[in-house]
C-alpha atoms as a PDB file:
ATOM      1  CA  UNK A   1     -78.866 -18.407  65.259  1.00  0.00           C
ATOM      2  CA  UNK A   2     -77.649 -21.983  65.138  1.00  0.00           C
ATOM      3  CA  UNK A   3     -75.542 -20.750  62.396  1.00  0.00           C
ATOM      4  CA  UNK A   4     -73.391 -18.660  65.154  1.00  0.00           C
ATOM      5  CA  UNK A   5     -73.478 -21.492  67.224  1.00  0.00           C
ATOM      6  CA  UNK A   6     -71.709 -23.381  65.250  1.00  0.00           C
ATOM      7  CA  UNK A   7     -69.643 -20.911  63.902  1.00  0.00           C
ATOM      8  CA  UNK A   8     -68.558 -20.244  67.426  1.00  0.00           C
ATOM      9  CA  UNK A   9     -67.946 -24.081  68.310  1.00  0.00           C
ATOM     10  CA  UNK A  10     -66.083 -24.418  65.360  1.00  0.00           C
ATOM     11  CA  UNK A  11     -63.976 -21.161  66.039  1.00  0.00           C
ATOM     12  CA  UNK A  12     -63.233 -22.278  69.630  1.00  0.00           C
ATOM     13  CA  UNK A  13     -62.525 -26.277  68.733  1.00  0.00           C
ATOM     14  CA  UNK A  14     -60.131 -24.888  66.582  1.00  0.00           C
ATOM     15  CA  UNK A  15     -58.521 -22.415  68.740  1.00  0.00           C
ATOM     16  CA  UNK A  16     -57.923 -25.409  71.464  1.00  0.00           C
ATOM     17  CA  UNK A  17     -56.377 -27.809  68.207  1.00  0.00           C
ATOM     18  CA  UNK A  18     -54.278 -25.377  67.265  1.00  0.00           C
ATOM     19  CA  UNK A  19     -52.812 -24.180  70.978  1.00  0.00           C
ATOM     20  CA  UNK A  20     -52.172 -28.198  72.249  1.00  0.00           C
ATOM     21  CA  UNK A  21     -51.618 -29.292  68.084  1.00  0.00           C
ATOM     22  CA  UNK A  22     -54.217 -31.965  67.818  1.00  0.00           C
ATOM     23  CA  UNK A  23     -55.319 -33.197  64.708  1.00  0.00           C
ATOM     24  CA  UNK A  24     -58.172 -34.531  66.138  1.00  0.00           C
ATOM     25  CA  UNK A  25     -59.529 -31.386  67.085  1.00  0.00           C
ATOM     26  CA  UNK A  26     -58.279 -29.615  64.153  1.00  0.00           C
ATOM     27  CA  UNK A  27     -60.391 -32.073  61.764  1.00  0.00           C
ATOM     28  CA  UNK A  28     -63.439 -31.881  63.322  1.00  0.00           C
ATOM     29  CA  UNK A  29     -63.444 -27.872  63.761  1.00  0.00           C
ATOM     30  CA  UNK A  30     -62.509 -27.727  59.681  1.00  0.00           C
ATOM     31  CA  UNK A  31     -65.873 -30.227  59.265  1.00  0.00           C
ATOM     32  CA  UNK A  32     -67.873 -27.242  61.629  1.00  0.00           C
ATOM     33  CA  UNK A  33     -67.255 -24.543  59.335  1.00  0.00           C
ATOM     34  CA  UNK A  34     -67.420 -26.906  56.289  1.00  0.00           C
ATOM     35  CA  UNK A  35     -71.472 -27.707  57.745  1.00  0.00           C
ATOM     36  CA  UNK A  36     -71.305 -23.265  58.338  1.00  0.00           C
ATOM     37  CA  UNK A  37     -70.455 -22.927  54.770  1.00  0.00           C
ATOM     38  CA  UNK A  38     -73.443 -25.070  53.643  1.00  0.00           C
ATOM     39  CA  UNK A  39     -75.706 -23.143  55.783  1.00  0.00           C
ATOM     40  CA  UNK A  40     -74.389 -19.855  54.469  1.00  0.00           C
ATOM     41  CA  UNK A  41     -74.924 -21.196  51.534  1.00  0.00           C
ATOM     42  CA  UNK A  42     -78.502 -22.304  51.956  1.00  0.00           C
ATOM     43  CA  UNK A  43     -78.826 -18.726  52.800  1.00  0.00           C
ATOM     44  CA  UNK A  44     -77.815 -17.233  49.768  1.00  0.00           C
ATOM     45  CA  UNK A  45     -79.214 -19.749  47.077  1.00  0.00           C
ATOM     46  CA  UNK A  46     -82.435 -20.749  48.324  1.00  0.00           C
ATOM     47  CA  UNK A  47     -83.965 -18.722  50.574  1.00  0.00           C
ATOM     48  CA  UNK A  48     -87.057 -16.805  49.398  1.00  0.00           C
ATOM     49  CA  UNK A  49     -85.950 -13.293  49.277  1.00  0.00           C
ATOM     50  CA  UNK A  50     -82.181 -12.142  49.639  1.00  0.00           C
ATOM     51  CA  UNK A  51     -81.181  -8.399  49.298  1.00  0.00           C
ATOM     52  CA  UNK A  52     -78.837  -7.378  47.930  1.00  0.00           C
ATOM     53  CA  UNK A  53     -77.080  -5.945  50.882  1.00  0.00           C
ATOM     54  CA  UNK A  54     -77.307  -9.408  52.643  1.00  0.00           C
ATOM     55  CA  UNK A  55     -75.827 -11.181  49.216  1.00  0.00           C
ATOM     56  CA  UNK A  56     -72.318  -9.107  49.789  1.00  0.00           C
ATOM     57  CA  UNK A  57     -72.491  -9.680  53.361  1.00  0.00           C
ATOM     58  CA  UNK A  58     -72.736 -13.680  52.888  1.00  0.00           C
ATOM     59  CA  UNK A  59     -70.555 -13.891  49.959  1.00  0.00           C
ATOM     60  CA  UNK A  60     -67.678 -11.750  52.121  1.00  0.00           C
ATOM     61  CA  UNK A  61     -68.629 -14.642  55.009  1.00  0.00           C
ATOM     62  CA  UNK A  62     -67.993 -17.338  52.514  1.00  0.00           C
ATOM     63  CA  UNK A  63     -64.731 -16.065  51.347  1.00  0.00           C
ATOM     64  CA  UNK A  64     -63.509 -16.128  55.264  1.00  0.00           C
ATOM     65  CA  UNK A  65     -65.093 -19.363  56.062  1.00  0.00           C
ATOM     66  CA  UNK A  66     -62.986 -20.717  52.560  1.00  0.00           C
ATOM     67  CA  UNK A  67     -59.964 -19.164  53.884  1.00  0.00           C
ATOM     68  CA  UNK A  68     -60.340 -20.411  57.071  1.00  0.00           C
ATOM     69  CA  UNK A  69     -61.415 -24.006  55.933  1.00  0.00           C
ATOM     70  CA  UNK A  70     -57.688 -24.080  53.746  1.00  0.00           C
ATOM     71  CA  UNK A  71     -56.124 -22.665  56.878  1.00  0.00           C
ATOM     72  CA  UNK A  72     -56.587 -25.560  59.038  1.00  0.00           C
ATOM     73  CA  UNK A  73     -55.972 -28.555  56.304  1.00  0.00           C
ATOM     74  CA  UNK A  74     -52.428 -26.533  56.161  1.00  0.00           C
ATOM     75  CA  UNK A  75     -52.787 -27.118  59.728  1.00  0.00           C
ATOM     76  CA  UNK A  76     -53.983 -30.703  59.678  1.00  0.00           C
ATOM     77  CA  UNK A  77     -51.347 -31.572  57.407  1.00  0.00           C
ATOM     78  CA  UNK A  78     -48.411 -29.819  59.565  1.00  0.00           C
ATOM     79  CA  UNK A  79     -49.676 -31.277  62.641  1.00  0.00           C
ATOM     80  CA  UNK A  80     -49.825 -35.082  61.247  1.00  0.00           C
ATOM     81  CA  UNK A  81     -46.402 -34.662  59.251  1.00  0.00           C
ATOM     82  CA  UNK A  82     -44.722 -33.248  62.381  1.00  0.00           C
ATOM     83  CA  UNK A  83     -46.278 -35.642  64.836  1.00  0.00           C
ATOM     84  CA  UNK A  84     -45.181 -38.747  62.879  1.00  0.00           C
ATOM     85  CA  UNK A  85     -41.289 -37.443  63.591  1.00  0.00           C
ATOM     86  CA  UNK A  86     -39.843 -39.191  66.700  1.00  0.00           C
ATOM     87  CA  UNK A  87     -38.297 -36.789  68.788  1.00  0.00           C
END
């Protein structure tokens, strides 16, 4: 459950960094879904008794959460570049 939560914060932090282009924002949704993809992770390594089902499900989860995390640093790094030009 606190998984979602999370997941959700970090989905809608990122949502408002990306629509107003903060970087703020932007960084600390990318280090939500970084702490998502250790709990996902927790899941699939040590918890006492996966299926295998559930192991394809959270290893499809981790490849979205890794696509999203590289997402916004190509984010972070367009907003900064383009926010140090004066206009």
């Amino acid at each position: 459950m606190s998984v979602r939560v999370s997941v959700l914060s970090g989905v809608y932090v990122g949502l408002q960094g990306n629509l107003t282009e903060r970087v703020n924002a932007s960084v600390l949704s990318v280090l939500l879904i970084i702490a998502v993809f250790i709990g996902v992770l927790y899941l699939l390594l040590w918890q006492t008794y996966v299926l295998w089902v559930e192991a394809a499900f959270i290893w499809v989860e981790m490849a979205f959460l890794t696509f999203e995390i590289i997402l916004g640093i190509i984010s972070i790094v367009t907003f900064a570049r383009f926010s140090l030009v004066p206009i």
